[in-house]
N, C-alpha and C. Protein backbone atom coordinates (compact mmCIF):
# COMPACT_ATOMS: atom_id res chain seq x y z
N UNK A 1 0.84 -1.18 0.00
CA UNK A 1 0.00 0.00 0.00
C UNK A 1 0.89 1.25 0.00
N UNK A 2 0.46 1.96 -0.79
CA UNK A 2 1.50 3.47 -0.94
C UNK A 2 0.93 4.11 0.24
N UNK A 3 2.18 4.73 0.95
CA UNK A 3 1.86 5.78 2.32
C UNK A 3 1.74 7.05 1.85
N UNK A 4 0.75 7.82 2.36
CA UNK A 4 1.02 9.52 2.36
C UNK A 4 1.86 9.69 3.25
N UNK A 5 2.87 10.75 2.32
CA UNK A 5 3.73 11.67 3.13
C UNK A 5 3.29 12.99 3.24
N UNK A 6 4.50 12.98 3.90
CA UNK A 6 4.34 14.94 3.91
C UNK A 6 5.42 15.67 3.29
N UNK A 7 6.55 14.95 3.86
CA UNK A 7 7.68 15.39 3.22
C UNK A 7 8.80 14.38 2.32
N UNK A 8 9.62 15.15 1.75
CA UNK A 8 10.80 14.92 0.95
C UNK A 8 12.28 15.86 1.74
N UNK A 9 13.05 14.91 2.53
CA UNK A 9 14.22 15.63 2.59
C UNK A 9 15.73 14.80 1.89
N UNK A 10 15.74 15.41 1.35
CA UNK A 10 17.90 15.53 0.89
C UNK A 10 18.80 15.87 1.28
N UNK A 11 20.16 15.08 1.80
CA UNK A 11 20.68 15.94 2.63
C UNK A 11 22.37 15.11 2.41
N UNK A 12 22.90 15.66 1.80
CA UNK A 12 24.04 15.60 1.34
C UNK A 12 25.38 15.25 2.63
N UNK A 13 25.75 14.38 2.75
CA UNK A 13 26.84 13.90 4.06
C UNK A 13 28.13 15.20 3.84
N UNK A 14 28.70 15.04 2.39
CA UNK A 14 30.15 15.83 2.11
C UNK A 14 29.53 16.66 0.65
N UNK A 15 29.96 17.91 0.80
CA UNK A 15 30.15 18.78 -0.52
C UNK A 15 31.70 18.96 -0.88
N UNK A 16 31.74 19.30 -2.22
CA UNK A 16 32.91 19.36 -3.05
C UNK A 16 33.40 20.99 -2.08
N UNK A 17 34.76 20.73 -1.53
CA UNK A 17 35.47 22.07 -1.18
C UNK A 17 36.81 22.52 -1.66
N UNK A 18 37.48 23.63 -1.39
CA UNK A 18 38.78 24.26 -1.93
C UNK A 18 39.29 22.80 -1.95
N UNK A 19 39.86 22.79 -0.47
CA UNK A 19 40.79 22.04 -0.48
C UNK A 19 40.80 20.29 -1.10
N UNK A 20 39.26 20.21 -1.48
CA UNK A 20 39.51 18.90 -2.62
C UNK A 20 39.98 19.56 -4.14
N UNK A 21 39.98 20.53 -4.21
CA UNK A 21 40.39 20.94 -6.11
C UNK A 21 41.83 21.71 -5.67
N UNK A 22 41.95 21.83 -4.81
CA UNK A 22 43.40 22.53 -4.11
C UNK A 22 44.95 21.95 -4.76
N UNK A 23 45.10 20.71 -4.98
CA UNK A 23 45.99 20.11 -5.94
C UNK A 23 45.93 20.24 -7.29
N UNK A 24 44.77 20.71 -8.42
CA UNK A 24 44.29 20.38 -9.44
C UNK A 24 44.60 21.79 -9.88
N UNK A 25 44.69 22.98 -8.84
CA UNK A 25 44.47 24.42 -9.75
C UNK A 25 45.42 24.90 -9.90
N UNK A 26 46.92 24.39 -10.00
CA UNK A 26 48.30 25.61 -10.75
C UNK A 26 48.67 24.06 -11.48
N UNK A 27 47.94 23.15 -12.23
CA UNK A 27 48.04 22.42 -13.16
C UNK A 27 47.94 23.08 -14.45
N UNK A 28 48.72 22.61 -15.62
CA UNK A 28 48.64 23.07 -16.70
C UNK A 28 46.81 22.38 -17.54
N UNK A 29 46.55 21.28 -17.11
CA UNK A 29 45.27 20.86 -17.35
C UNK A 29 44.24 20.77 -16.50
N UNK A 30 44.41 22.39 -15.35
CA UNK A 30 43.55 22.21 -14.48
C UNK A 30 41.94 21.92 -14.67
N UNK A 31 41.66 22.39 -15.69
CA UNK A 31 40.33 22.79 -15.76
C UNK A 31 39.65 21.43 -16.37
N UNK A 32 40.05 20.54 -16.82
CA UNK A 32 39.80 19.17 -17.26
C UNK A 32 40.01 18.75 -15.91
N UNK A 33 40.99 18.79 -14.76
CA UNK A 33 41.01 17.74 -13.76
C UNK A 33 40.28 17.93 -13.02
N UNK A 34 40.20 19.39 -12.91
CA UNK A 34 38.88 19.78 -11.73
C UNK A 34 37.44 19.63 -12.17
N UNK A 35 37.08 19.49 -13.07
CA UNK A 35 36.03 18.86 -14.22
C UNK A 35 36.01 17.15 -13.85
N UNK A 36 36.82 16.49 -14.09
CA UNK A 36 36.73 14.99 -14.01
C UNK A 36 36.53 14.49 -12.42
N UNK A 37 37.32 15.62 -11.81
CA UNK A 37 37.04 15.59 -9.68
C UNK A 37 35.83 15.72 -9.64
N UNK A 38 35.09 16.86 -10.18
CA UNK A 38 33.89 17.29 -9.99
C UNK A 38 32.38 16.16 -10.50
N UNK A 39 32.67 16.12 -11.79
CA UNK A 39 31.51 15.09 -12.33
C UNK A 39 31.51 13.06 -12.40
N UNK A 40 32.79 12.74 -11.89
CA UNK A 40 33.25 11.34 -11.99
C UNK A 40 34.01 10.89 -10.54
N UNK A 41 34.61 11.50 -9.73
CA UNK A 41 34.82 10.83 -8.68
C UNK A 41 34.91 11.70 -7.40
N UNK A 42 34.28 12.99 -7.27
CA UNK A 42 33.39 13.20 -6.32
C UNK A 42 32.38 12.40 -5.35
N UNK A 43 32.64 11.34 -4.35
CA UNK A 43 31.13 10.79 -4.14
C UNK A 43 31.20 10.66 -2.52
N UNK A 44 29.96 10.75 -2.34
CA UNK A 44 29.09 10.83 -1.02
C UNK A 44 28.19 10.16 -0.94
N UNK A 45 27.55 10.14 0.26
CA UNK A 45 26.50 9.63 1.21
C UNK A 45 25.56 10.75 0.42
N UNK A 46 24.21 9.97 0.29
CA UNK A 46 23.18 11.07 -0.05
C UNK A 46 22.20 10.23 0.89
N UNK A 47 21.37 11.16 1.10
CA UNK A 47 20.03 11.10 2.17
C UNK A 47 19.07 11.57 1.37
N UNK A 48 18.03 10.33 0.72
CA UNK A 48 16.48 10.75 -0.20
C UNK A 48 15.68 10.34 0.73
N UNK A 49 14.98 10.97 1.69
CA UNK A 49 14.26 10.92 2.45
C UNK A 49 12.64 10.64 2.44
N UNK A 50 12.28 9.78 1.84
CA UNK A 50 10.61 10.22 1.68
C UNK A 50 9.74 9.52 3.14
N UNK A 51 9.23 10.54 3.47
CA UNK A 51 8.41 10.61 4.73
C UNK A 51 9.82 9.86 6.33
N UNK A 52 9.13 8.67 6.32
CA UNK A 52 10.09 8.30 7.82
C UNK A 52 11.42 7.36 6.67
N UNK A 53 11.25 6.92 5.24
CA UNK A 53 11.70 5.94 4.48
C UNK A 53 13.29 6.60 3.62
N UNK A 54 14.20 6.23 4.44
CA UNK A 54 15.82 6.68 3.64
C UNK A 54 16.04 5.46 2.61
N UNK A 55 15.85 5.71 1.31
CA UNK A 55 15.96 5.27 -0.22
C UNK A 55 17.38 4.88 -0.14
N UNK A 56 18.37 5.99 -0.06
CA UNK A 56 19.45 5.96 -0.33
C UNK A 56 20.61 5.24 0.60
N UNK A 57 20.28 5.98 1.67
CA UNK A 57 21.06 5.68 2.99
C UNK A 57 20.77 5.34 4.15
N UNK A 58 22.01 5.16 5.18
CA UNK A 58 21.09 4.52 6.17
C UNK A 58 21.05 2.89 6.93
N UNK A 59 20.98 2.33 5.86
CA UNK A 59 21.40 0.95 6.15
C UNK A 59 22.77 0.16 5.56
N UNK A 60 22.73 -1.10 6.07
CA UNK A 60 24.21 -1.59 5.87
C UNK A 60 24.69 -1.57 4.65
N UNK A 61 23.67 -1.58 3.67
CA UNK A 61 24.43 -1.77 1.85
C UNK A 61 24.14 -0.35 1.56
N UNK A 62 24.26 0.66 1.96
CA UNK A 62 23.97 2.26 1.27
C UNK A 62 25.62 2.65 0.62
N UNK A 63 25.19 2.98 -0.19
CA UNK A 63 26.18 3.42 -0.88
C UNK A 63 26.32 4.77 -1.35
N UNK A 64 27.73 5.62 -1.53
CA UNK A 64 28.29 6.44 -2.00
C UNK A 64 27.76 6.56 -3.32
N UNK A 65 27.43 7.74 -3.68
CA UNK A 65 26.90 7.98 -4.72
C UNK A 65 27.96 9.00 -5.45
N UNK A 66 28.36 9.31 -6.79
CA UNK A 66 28.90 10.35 -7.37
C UNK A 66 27.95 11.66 -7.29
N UNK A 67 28.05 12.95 -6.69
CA UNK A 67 27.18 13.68 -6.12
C UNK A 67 26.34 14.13 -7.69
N UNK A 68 27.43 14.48 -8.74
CA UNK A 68 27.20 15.46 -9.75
C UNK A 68 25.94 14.75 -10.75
N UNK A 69 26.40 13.23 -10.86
CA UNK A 69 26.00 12.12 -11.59
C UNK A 69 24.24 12.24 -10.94
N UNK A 70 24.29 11.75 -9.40
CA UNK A 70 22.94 12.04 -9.30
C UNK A 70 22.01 13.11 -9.28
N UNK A 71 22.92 14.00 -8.84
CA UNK A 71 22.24 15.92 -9.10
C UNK A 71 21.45 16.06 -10.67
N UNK A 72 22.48 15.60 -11.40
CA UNK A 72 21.83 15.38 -12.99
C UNK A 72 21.11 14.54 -13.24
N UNK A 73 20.97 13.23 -12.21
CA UNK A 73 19.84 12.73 -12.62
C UNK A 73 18.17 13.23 -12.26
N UNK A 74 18.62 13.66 -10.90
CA UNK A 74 17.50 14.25 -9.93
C UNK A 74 16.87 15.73 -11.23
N UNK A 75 17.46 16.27 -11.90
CA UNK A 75 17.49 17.47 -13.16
C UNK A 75 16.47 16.41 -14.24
N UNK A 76 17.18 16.05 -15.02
CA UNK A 76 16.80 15.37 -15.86
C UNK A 76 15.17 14.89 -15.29
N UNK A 77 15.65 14.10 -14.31
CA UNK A 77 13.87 13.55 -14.19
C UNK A 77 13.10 14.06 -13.53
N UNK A 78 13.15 15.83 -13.49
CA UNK A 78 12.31 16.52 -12.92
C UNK A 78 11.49 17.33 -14.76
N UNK A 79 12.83 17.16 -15.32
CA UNK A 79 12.10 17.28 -16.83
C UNK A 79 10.88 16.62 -17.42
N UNK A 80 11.51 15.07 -17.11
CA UNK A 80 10.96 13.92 -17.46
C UNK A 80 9.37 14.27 -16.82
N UNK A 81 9.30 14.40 -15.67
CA UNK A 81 8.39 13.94 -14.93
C UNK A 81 7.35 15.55 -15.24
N UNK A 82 8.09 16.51 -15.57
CA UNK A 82 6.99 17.80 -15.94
C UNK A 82 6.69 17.41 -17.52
N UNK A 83 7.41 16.79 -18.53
CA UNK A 83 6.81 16.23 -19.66
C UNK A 83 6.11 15.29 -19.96
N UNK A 84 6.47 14.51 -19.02
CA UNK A 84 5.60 13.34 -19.88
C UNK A 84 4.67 12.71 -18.34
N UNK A 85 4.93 12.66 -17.13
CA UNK A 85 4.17 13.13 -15.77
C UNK A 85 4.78 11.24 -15.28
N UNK A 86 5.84 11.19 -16.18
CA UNK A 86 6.26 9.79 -15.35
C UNK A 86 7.86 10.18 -15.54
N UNK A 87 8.77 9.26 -14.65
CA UNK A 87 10.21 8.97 -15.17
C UNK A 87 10.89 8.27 -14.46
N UNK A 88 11.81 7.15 -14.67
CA UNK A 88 12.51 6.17 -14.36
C UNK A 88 13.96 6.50 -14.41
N UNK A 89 14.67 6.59 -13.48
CA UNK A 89 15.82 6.57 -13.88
C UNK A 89 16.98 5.95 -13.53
N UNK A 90 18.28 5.38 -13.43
CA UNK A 90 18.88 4.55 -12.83
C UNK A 90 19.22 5.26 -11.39
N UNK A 91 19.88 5.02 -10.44
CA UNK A 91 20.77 5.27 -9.20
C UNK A 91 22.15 5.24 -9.69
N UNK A 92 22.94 6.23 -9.53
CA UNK A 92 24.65 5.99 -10.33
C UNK A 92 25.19 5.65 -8.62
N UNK A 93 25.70 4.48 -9.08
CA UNK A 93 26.45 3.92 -7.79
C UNK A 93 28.44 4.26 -7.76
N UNK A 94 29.02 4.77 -7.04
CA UNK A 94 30.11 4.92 -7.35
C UNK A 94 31.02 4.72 -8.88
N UNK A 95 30.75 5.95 -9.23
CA UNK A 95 31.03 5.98 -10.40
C UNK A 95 30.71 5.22 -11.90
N UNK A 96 30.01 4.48 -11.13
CA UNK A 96 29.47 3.39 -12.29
C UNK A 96 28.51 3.70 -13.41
N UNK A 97 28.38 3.90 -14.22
CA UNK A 97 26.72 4.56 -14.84
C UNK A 97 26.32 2.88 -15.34
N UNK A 98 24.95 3.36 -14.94
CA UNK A 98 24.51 1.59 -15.39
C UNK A 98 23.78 2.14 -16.83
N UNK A 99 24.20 0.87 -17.38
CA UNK A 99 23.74 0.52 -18.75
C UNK A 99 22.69 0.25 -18.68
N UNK A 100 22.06 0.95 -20.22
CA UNK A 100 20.72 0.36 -20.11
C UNK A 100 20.58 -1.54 -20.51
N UNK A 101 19.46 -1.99 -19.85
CA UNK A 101 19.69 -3.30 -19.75
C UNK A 101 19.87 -3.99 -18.48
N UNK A 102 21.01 -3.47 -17.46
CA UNK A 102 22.03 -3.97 -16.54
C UNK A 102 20.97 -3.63 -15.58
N UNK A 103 20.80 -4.62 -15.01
CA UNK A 103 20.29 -5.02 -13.08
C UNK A 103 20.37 -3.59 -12.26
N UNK A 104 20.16 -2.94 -12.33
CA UNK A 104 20.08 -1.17 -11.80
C UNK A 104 19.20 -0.95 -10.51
N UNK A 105 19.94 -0.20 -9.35
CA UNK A 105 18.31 0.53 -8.48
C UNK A 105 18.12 1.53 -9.57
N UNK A 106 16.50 1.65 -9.56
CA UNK A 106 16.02 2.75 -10.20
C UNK A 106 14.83 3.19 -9.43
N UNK A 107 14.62 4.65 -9.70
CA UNK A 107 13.47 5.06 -9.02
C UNK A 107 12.40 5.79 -10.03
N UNK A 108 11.56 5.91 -9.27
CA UNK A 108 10.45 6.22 -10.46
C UNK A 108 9.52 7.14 -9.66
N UNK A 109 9.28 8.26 -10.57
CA UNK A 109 8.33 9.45 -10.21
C UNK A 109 6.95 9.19 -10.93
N UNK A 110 5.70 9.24 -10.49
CA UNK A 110 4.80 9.22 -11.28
C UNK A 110 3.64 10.57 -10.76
N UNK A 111 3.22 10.99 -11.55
CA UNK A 111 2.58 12.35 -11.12
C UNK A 111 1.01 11.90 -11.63
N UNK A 112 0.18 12.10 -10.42
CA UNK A 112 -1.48 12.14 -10.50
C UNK A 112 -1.82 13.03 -10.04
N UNK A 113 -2.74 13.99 -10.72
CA UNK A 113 -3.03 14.76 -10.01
C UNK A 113 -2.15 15.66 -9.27
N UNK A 114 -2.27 15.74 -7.58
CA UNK A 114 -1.71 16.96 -7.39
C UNK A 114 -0.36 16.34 -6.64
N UNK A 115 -0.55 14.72 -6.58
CA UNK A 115 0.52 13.78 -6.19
C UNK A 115 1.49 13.13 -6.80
N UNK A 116 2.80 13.36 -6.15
CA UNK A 116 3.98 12.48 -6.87
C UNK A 116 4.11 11.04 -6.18
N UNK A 117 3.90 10.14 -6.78
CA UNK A 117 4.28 8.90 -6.10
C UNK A 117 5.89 8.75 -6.23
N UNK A 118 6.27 8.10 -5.50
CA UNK A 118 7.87 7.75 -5.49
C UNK A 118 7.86 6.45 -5.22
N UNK A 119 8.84 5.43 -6.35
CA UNK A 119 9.25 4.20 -6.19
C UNK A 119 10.64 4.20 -5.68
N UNK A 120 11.10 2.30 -5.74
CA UNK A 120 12.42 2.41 -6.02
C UNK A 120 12.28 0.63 -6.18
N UNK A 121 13.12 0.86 -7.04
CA UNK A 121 13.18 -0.73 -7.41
C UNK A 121 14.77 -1.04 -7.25
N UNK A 122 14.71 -2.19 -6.61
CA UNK A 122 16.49 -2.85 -5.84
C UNK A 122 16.63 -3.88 -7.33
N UNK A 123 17.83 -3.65 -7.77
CA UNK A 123 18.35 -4.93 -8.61
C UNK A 123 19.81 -4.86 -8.46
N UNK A 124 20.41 -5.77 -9.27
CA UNK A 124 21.71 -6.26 -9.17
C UNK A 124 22.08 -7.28 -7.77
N UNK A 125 23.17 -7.77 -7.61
CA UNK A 125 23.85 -9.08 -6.85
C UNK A 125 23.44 -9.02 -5.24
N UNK A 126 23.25 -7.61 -4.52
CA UNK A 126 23.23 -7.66 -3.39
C UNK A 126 21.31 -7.26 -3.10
N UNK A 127 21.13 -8.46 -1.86
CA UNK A 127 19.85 -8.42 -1.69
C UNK A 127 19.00 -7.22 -1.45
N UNK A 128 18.23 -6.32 -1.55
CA UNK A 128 17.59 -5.38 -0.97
C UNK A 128 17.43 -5.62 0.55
N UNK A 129 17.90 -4.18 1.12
CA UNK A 129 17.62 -3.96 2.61
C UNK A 129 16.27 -3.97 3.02
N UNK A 130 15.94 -4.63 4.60
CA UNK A 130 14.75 -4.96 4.51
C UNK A 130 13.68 -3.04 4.14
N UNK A 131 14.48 -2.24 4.86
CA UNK A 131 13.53 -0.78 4.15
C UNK A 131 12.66 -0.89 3.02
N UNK A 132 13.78 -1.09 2.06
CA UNK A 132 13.87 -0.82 0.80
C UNK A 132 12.50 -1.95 0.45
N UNK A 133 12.36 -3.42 0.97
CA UNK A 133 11.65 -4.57 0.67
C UNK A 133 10.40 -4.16 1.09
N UNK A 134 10.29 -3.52 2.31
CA UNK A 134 8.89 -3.15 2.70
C UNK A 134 8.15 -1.77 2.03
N UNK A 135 9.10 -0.83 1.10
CA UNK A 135 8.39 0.42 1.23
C UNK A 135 7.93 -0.03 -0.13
N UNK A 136 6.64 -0.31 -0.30
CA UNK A 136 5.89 0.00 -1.56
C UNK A 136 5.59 1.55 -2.08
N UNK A 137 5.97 2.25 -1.66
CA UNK A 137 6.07 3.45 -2.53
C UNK A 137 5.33 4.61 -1.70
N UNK A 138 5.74 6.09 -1.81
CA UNK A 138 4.98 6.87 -0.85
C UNK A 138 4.45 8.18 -2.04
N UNK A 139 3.65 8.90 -1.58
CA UNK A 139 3.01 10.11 -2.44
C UNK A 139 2.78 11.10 -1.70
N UNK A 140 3.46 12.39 -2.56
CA UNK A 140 3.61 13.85 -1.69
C UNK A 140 3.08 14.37 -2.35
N UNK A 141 2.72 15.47 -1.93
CA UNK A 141 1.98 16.76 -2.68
C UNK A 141 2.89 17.34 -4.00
N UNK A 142 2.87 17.03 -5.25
CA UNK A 142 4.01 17.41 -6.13
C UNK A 142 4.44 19.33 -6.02
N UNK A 143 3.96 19.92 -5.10
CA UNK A 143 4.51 21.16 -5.18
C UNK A 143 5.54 21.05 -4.09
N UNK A 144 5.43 20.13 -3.22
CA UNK A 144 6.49 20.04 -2.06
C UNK A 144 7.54 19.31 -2.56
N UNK A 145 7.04 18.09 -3.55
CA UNK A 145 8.35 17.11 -3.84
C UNK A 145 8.95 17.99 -5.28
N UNK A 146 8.40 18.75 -6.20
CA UNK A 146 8.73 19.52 -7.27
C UNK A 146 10.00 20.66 -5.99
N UNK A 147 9.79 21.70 -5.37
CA UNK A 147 10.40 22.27 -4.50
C UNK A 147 11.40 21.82 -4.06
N UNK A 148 10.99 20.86 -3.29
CA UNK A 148 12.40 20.53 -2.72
C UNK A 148 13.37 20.07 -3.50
N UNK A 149 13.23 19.53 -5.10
CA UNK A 149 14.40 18.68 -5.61
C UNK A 149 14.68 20.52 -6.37
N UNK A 150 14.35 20.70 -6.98
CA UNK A 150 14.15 22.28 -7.33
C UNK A 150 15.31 23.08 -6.53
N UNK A 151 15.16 22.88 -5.24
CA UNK A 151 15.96 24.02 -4.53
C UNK A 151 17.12 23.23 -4.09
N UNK A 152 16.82 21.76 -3.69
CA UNK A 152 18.41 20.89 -4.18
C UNK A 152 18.94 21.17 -5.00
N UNK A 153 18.77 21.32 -6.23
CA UNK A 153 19.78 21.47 -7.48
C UNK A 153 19.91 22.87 -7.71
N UNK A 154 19.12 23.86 -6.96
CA UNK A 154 19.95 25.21 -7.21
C UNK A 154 20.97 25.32 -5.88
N UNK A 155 20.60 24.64 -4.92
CA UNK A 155 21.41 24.56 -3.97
C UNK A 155 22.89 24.08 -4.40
N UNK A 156 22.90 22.57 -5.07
CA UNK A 156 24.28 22.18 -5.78
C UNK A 156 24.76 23.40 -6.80
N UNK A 157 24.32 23.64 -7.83
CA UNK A 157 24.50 24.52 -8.81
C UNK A 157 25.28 25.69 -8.00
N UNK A 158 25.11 26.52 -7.05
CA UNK A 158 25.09 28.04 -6.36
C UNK A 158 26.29 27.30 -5.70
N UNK A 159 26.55 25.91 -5.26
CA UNK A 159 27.96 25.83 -4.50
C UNK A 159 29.62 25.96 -5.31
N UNK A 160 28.52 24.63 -6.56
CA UNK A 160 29.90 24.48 -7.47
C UNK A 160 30.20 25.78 -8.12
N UNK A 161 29.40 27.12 -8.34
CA UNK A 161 30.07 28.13 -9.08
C UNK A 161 30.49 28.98 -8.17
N UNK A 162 30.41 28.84 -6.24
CA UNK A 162 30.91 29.79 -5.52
C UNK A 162 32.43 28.96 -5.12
N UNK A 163 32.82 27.45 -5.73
CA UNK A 163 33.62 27.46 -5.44
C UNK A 163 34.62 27.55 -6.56
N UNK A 164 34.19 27.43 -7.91
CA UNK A 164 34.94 27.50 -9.18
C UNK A 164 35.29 28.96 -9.51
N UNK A 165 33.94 29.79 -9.12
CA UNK A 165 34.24 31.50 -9.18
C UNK A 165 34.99 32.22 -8.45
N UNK A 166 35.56 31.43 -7.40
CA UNK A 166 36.63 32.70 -6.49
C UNK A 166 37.94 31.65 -7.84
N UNK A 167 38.32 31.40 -8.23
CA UNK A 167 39.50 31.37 -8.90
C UNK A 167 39.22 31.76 -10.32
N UNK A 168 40.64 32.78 -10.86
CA UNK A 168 41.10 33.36 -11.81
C UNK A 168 40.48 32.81 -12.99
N UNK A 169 40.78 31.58 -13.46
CA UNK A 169 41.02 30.90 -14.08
C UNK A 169 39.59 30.45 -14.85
N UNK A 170 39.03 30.11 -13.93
CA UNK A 170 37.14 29.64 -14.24
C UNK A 170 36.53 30.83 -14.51
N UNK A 171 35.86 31.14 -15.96
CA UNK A 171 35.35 32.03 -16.07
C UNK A 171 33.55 31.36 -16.20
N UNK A 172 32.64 32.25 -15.75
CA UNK A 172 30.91 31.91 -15.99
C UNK A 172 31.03 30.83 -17.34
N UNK A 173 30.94 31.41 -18.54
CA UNK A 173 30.93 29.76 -19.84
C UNK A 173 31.30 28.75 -19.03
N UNK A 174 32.58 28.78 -18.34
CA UNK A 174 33.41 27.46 -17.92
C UNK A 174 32.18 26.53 -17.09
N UNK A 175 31.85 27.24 -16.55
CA UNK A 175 31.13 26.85 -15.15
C UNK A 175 29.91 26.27 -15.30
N UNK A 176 29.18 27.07 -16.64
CA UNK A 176 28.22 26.61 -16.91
C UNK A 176 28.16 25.38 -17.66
N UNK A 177 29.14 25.15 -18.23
CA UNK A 177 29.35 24.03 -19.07
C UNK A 177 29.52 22.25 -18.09
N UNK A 178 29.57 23.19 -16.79
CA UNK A 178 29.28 21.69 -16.25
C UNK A 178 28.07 20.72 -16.26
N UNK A 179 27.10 21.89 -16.22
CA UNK A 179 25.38 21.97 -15.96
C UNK A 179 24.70 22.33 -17.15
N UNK A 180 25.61 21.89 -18.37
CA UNK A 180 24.49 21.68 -19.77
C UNK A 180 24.06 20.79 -19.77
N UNK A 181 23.84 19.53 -19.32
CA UNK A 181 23.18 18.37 -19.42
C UNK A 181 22.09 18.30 -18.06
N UNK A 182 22.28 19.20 -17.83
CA UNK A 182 21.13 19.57 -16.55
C UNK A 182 19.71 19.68 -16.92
């Protein structure tokens, strides 16, 4: 049975700081390394919170996520889900992007009305945590769950250009070019 919620929280364990791009910036190919730090092996603990139910984290198999990888996915399927009022998308597990095809967690937005339902489907080698086995799926008010992923990703967006913009070197194009596939 799908639960009503109320809320959606996200909540990021580690953000990208100076002193992780601190080696990368009097490189002659800084701006490619701090680019490849940033979108490929950046990764953290993420917290997808729906109602009392942590998706992501939390239990013994939670995994590190590449922050940028899922920020863009969380983008993308807020597209998805204002076009076409559904969207599926994989979970990027440490650096991995799963193929389409390949045994994937994926989660799924479906929009009725004034409600977003939220899935998540466990695949690949390791069993689903019992959470994950019991939550048949929860539904928020889509102006609260639209919002909050909304102000997550301007939240990411407003960090990575306050930390790429105090140096010389990164000009606005640069910066934005991380977040064209956004």
């Amino acid at each position: 049975m799908t639960e009503t919620v109320q809320e959606l929280h996200i909540h990021i364990r580690d953000w990208p700081t100076r002193n992780d791009i601190q080696e990368y910036i009097h490189q002659n190919d800084s701006h490619r390394k701090i680019t490849e730090f940033l979108t490929l092996e950046f990764d953290t603990m993420v917290s997808f919170k729906v109602g009392d139910v942590d998706l992501l984290s939390g239990y013994d198999e939670a995994f590190f996520l590449p922050l940028h990888a899922f920020i863009r996915q969380l983008s993308l399927g807020m597209k998805s889900l204002v076009r076409d009022n559904e969207t599926t998308f994989p979970i990027f597990l440490q650096q991995y992007e799963v193929a389409e095809g390949d045994p994937a967690h994926r989660m799924t937005w479906k929009r009725k009305g004034d409600r977003i339902h939220v899935s998540m489907e466990w695949g690949g080698q390791v069993e689903a945590p019992a959470v994950i086995k019991s939550f048949s799926g929860a539904s928020l008010t889509a102006t609260s769950f639209q919002t909050t992923i909304i102000d997550f990703i301007d939240v990411y967006v407003r960090k990575i250009m306050m930390l790429l913009g105090s140096h010389a070197k990164w000009k606005g194009e640069e910066i934005s070019a991380l977040f064209e596939d956004f």
